[in-house]
Protein backbone atom coordinates (compact mmCIF):
# COMPACT_ATOMS: atom_id res chain seq x y z
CA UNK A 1 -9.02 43.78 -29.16
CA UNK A 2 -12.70 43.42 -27.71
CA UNK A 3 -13.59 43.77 -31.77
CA UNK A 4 -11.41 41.55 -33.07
CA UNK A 5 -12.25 39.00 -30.59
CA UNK A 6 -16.34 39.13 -31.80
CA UNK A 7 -14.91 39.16 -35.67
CA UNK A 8 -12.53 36.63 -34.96
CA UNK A 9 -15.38 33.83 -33.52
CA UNK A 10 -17.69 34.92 -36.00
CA UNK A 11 -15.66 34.85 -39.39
CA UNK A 12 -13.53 31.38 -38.01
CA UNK A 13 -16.81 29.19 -37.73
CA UNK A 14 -18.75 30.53 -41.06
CA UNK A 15 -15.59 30.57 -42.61
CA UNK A 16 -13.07 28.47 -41.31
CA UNK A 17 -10.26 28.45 -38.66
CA UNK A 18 -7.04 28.78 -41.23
CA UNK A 19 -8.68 31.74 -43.54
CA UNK A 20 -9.72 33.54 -40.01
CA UNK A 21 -6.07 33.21 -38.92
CA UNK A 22 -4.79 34.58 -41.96
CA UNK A 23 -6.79 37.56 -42.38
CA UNK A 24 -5.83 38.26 -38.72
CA UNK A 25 -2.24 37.96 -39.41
CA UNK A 26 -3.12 40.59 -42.56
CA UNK A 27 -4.80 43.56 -39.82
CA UNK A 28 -1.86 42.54 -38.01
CA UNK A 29 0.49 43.04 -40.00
CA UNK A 30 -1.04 45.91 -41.86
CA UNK A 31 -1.65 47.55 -38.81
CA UNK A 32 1.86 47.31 -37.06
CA UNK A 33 2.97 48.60 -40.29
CA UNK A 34 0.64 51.69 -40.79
CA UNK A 35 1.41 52.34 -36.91
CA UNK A 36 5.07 52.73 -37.88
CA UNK A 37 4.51 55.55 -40.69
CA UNK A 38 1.39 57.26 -38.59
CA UNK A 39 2.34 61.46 -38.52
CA UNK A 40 -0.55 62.38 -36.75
CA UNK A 41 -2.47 61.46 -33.38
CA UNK A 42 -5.75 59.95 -35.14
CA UNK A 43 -3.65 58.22 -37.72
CA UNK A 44 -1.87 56.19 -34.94
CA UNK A 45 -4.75 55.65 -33.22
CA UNK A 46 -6.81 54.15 -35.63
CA UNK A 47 -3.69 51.84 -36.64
CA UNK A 48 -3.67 50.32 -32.95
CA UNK A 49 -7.20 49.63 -33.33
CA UNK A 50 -6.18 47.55 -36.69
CA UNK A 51 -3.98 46.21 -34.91
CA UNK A 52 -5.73 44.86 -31.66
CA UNK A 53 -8.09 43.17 -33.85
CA UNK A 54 -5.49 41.36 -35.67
CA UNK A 55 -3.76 40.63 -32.95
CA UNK A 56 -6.80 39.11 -30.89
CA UNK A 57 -7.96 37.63 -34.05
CA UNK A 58 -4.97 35.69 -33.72
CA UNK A 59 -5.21 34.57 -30.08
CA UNK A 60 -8.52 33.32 -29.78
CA UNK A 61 -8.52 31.39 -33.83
CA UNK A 62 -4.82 29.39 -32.94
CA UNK A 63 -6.34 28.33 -29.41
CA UNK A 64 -9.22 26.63 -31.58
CA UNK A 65 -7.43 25.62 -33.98
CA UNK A 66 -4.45 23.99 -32.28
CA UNK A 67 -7.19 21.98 -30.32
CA UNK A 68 -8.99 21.02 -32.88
CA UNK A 69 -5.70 19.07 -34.96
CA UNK A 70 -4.67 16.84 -31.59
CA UNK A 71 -5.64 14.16 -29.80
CA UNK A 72 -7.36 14.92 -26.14
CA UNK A 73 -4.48 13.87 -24.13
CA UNK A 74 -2.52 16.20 -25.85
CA UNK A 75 -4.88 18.90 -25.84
CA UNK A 76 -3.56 20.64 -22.78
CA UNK A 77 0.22 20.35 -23.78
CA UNK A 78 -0.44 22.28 -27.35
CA UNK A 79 -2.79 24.92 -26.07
CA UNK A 80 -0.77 26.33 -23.44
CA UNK A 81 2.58 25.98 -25.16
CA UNK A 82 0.98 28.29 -27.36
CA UNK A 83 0.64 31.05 -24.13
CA UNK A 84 3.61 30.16 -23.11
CA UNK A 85 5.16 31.72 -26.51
CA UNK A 86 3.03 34.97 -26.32
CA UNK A 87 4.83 34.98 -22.91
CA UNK A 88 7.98 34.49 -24.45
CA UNK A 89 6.89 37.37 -26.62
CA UNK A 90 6.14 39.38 -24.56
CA UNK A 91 9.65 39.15 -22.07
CA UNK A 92 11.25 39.57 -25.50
CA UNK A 93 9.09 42.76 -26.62
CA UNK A 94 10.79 44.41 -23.20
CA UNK A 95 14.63 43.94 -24.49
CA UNK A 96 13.51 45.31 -27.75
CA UNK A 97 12.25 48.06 -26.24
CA UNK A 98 14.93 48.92 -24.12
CA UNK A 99 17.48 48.78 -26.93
CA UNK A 100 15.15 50.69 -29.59
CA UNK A 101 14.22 53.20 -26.43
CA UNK A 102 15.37 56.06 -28.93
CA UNK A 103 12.91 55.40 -31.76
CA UNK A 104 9.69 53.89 -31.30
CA UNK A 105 9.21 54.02 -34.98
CA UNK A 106 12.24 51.56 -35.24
CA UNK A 107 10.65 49.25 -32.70
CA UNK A 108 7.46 49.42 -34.73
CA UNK A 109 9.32 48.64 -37.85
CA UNK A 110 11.59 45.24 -36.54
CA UNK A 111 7.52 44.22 -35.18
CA UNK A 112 6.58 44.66 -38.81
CA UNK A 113 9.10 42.50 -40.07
CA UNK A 114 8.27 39.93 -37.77
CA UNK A 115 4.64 39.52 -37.97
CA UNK A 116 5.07 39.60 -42.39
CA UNK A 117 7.37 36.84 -41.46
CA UNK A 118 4.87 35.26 -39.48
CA UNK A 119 2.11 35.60 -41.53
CA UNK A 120 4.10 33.60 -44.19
CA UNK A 121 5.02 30.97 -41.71
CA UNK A 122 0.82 30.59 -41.54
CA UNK A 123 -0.14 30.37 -44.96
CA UNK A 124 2.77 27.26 -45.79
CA UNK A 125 2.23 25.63 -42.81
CA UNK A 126 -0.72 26.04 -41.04
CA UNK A 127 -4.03 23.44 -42.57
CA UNK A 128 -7.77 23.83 -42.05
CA UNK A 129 -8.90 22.44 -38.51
CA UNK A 130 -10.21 18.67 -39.22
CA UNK A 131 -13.79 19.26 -37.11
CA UNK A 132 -14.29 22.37 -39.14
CA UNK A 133 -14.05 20.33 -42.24
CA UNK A 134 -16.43 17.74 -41.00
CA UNK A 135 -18.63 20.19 -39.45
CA UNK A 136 -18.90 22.11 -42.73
CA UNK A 137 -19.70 18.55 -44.60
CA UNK A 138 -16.10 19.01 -46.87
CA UNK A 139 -15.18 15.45 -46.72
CA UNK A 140 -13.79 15.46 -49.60
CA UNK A 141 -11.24 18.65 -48.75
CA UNK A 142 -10.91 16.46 -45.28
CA UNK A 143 -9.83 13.51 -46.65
CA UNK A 144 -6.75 14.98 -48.93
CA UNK A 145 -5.68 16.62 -45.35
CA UNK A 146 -5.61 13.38 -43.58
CA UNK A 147 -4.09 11.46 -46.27
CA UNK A 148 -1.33 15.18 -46.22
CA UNK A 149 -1.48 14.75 -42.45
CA UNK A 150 -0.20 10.82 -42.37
CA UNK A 151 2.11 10.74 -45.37
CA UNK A 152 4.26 13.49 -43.21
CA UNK A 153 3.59 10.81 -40.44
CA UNK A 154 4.63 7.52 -41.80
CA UNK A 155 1.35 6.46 -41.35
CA UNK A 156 -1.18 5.35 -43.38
CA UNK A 157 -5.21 6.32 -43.30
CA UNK A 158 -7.91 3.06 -43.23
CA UNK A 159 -9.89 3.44 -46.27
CA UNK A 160 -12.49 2.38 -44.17
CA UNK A 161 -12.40 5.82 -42.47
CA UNK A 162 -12.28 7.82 -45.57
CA UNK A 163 -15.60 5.96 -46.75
CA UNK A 164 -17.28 6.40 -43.61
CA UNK A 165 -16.40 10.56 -43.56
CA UNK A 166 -19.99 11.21 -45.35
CA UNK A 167 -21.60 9.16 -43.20
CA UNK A 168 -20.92 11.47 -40.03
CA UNK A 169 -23.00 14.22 -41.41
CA UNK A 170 -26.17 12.40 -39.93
CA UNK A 171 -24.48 12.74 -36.52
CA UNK A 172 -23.78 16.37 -36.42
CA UNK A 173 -27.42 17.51 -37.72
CA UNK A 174 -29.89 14.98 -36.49
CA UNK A 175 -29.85 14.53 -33.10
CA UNK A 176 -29.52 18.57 -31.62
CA UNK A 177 -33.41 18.32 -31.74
CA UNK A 178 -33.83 15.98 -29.15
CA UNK A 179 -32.75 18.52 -26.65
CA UNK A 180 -34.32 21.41 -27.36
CA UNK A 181 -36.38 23.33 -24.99
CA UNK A 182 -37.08 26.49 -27.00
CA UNK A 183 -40.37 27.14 -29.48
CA UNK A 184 -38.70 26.78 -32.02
CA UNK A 185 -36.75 23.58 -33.16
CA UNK A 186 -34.26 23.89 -35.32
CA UNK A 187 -30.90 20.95 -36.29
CA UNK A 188 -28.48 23.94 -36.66
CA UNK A 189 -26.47 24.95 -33.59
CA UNK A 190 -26.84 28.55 -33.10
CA UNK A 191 -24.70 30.39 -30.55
CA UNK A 192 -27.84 31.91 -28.62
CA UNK A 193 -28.83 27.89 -27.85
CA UNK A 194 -26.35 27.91 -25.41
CA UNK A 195 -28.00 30.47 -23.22
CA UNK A 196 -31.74 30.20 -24.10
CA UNK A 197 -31.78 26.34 -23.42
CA UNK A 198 -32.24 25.90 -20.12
CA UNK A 199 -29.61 22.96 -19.57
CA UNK A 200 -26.48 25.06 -21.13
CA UNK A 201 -27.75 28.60 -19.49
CA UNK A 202 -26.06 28.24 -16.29
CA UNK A 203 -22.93 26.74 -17.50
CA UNK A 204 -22.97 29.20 -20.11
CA UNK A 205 -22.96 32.56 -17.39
CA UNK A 206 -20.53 30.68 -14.99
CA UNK A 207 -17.89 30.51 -17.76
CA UNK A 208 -18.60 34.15 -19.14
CA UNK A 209 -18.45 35.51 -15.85
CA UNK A 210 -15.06 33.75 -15.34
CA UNK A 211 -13.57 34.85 -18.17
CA UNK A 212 -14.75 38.57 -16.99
CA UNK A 213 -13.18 38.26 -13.26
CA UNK A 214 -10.22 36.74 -13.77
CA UNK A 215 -9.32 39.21 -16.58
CA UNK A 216 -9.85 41.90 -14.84
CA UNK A 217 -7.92 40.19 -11.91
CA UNK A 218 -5.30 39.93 -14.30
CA UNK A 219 -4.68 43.24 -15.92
CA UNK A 220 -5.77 44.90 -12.09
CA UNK A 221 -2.54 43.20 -11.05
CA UNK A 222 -0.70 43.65 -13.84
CA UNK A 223 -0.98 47.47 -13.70
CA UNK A 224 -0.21 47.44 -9.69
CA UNK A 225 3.05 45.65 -10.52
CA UNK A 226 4.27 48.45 -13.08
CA UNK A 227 3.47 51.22 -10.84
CA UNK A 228 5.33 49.61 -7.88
CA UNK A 229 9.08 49.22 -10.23
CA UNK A 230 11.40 52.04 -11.18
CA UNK A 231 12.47 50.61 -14.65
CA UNK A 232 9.22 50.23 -16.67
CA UNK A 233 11.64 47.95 -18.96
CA UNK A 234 12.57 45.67 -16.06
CA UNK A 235 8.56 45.90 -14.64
CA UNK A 236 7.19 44.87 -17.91
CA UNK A 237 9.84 41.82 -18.33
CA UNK A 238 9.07 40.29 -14.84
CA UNK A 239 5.33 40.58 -15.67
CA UNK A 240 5.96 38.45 -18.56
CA UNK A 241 8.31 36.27 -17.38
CA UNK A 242 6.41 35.38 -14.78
CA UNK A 243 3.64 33.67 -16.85
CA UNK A 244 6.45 31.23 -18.09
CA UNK A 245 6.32 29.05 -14.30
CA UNK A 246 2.54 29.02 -14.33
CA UNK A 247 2.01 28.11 -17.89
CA UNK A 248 4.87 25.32 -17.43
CA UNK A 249 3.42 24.19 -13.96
CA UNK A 250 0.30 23.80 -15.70
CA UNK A 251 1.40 22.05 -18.22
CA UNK A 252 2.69 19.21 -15.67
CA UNK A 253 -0.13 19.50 -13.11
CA UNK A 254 -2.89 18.76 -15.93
CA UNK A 255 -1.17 15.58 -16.81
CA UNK A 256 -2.56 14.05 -13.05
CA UNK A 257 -5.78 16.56 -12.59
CA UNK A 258 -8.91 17.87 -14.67
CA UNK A 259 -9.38 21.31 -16.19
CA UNK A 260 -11.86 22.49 -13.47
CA UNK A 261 -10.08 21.32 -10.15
CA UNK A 262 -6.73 23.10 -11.97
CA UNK A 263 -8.51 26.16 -12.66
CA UNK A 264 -10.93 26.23 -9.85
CA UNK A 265 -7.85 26.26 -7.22
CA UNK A 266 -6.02 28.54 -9.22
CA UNK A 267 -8.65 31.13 -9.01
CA UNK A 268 -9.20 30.59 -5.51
CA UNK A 269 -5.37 31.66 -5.24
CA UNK A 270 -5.72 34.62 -7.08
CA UNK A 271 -8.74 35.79 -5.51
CA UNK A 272 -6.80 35.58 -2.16
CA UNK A 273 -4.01 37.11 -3.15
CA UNK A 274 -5.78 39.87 -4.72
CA UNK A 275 -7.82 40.16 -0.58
CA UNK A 276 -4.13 40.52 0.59
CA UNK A 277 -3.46 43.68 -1.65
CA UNK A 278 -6.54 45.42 0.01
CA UNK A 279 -4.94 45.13 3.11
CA UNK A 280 -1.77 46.11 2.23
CA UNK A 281 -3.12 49.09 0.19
CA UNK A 282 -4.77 50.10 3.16
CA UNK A 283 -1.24 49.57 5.55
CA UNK A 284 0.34 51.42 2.89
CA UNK A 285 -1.98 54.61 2.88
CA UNK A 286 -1.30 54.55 7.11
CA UNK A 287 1.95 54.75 7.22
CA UNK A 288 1.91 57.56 4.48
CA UNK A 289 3.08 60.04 6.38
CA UNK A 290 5.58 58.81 8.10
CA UNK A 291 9.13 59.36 7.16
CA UNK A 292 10.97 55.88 7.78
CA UNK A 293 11.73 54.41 4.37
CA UNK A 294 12.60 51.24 5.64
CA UNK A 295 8.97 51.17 6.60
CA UNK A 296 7.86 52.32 2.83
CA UNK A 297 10.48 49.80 1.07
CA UNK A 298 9.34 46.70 3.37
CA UNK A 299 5.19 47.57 1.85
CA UNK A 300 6.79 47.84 -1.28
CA UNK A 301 8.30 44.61 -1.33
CA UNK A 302 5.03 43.02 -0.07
CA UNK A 303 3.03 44.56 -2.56
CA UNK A 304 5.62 43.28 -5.09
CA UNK A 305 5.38 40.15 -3.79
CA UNK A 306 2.06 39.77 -3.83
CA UNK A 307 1.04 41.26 -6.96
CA UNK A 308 3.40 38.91 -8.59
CA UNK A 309 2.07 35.93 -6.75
CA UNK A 310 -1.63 37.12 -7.51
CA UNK A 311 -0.43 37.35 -11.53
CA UNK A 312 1.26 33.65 -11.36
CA UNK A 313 -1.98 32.10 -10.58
CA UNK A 314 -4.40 34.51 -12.71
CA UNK A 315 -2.31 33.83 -15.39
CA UNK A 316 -1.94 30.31 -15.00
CA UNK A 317 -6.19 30.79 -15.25
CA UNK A 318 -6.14 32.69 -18.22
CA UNK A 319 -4.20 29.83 -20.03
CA UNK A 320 -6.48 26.82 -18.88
CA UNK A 321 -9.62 28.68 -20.11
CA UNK A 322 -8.56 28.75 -23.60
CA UNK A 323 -7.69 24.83 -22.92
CA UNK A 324 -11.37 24.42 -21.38
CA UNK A 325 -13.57 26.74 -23.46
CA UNK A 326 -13.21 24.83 -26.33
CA UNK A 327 -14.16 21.36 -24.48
CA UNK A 328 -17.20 22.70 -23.38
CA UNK A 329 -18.24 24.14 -27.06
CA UNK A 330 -19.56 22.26 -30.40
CA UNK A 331 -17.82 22.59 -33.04
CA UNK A 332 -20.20 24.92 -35.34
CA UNK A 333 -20.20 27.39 -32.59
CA UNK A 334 -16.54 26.75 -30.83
CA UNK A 335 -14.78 29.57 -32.34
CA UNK A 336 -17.58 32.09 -32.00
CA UNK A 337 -18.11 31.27 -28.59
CA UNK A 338 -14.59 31.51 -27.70
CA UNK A 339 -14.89 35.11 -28.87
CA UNK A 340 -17.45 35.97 -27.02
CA UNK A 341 -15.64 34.83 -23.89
CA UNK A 342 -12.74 36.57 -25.26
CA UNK A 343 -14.73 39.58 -25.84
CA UNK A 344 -16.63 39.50 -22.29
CA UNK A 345 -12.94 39.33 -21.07
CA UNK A 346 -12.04 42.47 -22.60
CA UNK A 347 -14.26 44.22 -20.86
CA UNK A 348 -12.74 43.55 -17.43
CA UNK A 349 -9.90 44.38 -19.07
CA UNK A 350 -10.83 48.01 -20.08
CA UNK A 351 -13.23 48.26 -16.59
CA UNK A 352 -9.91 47.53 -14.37
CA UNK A 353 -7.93 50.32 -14.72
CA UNK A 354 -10.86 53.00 -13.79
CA UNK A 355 -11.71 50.17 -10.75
CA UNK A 356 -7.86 50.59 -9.58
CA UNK A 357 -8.58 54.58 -10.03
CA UNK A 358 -11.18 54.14 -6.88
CA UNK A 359 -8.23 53.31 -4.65
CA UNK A 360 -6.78 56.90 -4.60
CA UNK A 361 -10.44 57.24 -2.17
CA UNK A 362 -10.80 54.20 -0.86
CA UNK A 363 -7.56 51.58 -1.50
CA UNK A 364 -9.04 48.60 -0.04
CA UNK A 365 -11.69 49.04 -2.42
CA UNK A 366 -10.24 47.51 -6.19
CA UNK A 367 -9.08 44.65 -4.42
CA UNK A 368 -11.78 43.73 -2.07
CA UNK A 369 -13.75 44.06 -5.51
CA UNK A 370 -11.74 41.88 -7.63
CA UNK A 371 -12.33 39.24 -4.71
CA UNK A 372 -15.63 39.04 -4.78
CA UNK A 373 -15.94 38.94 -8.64
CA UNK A 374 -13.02 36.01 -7.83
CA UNK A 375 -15.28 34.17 -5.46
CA UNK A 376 -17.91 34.30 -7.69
CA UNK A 377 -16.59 32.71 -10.66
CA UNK A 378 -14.90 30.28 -7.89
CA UNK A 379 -18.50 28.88 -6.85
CA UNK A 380 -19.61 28.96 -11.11
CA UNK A 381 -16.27 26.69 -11.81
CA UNK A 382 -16.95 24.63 -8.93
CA UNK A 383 -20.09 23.31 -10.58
CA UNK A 384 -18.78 22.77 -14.45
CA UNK A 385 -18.52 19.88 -16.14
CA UNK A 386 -14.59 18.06 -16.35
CA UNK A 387 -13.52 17.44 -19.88
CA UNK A 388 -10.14 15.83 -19.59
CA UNK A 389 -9.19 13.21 -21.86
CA UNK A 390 -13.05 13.32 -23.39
CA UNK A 391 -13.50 13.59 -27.24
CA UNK A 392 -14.73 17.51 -28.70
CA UNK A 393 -18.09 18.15 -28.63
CA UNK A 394 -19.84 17.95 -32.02
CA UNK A 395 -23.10 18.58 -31.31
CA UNK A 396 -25.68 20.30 -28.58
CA UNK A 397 -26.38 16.57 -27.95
CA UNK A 398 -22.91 15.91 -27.35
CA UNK A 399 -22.77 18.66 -24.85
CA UNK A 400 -25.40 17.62 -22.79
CA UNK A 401 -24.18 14.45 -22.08
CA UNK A 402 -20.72 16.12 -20.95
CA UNK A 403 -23.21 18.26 -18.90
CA UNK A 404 -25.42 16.02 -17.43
CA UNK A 405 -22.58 13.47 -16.97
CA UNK A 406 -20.26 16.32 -15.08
């Protein structure tokens, strides 16, 4: 998944977001497929592997694309609906498994099915993202879209706006000079701009060192809220389900409030709920030895409780960055710089499993750790820019006004 997240930025902006997407939903499908017929250890292995990069090269592409094809008030409404199906996925993945318990080959092969299916939902439906288009100076391939795009509308496109398509190439290459800090100057937006220029670099770590903490917040809970259930099927479909209130919460909230307060407070949540597992980690381990199990139920009800609390706001996070990243990214660089985020994320991913391992010494230590990597990316968020309702990015110049303006 950390691959395909670096493949999936990288190929989507040289190459666009739709033929990205679909060569996903290929390793994807390939992969799930070639998992189902593995006979040997190494075989299956390196079939997961195709299949975490499709899979991730799936996630971070749609998130780009789906806000690149609507207007900004919509923006938040489209981008979390589409976490709000993986969620749905996911709750559904658990009654699959439970009723394919007997053969995970059979579970593999009604996955298989579904993401072919899928892929061929992509490649009628799904068109090229408009700013890619524009960015990549295909006016001509942009203007058939939009004329596609308002026939299915009952609308009609001023020819006024098709003329004046060519004319926005001047905007996207000539004025990324004027804030340049580096030796060398160049009109292109490269990725690296974002952290050598001065006015992007701190911006730039504050949102890369979100992405890290609140993933590995996430997954650190995540894992604590299987190994506290009896029924892995019933474990794994609460901590899916329970995305499904965050993600529709947010959905509301950001109608009235920007991206930042939403996921500033949100964070703040999760990095106190994550202090309250410490301490109850630490309750737990004293009353070890002793032999009342109403004692033992009651701390695992709390930790429960709390574990699924901490997950409700983390995810509700995770979904509002893919909303945000995108608003704070031009568009020759959005998808690529997504991934990276992605990929930094994966990383507290893989980290929080072995951090969660420290607790058998010390078990206030994971938590108490995930809260100050939490109140970290708390005081980063607290000084980013808000993007609600503001227009993409197209340039570096367009960036620094959002970041100059706040």
């Amino acid at each position: 998944m950390l691959l395909g997240s670096w493949l999936a930025g990288w190929s989507s902006d040289a190459y666009g977001r739709r033929a990205a997407i679909l060569v996903a939903m290929v390793f994807f499908s390939l992969g799930s497929l070639w998992t189902m017929l593995s006979g040997s250890f190494g075989s299956f292995a390196i079939s997961r592997l195709v299949t975490g990069i499709g899979v991730m090269g799936l996630c971070v592409t749609s998130n780009v694309l789906v806000s690149e094809s609507v207007a900004p008030e919509h923006r938040a409404l489209t981008t979390t609906s589409c976490n709000l199906f993986s969620s749905i996925g996911l709750a559904g993945l658990s009654l699959l498994a439970s009723y394919n318990s007997a053969s995970w080959r059979r579970l593999m092969g009604i996955l298989t099915v579904l993401a072919f299916s899928a892929s061929l939902v992509v490649y009628i439906w799904v068109s090229e993202s408009p700013f890619w288009l524009l960015a990549s100076k295909r006016h001509d391939q942009l203007s058939v879209m939009l004329q596609r795009w308002a026939s299915r509308s009952g609308k009609s496109i001023p020819d006024r706006l098709l003329e004046n398509l060519s004319s926005s190439e001047e905007k996207l290459v000539g004025s990324d000079d004027e804030i340049h800090q580096s030796p060398s100057h160049h009109s292109t937006v490269h990725l690296s701009s974002l952290l050598v220029l001065p006015a992007f670099r701190w911006h730039t770590l504050s949102v890369l060192w979100s992405w890290f903490a609140v993933c590995m917040m996430y997954f650190g809970l995540t894992l604590h809220v299987e190994g506290v259930g009896s029924n892995k099927y019933i474990s794994f479909f609460f901590v899916a389900i329970v995305e499904l209130p965050a993600l529709l919460i947010a959905i509301v909230v950001l109608k009235y409030i920007g991206r930042r307060t939403f996921i500033f407070w949100t964070m703040v949540m999760t990095t106190v709920f994550c202090t309250l597992s410490s301490f109850i980690a630490k309750w737990s381990t004293q009353v070890n030895g002793n032999d009342s199990t109403h004692m033992k139920e009651t701390i695992a009800n709390w930790q429960l409780a709390v574990s699924i609390c901490g997950k409700f706001s983390s995810s509700a996070v995770f979904s509002i960055l893919y909303t945000y990243l995108p608003e704070l990214l031009p568009t020759p660089v959005r998808t690529s710089g997504l991934g990276v985020c992605v990929v930094v994320s994966r990383l507290g991913a893989i980290i929080s499993p072995f951090v969660l391992a420290w607790g058998h010494r010390h078990p206030m230590a994971p938590y108490l750790l995930f809260s100050v990597c939490g109140a970290i990316a708390c005081a980063g968020i607290y000084r980013l820019p808000e993007t609600k309702d503001r227009d993409l990015p197209e340039t570096l110049q367009d960036l620094h006004q959002l970041v100059t303006k706040g």
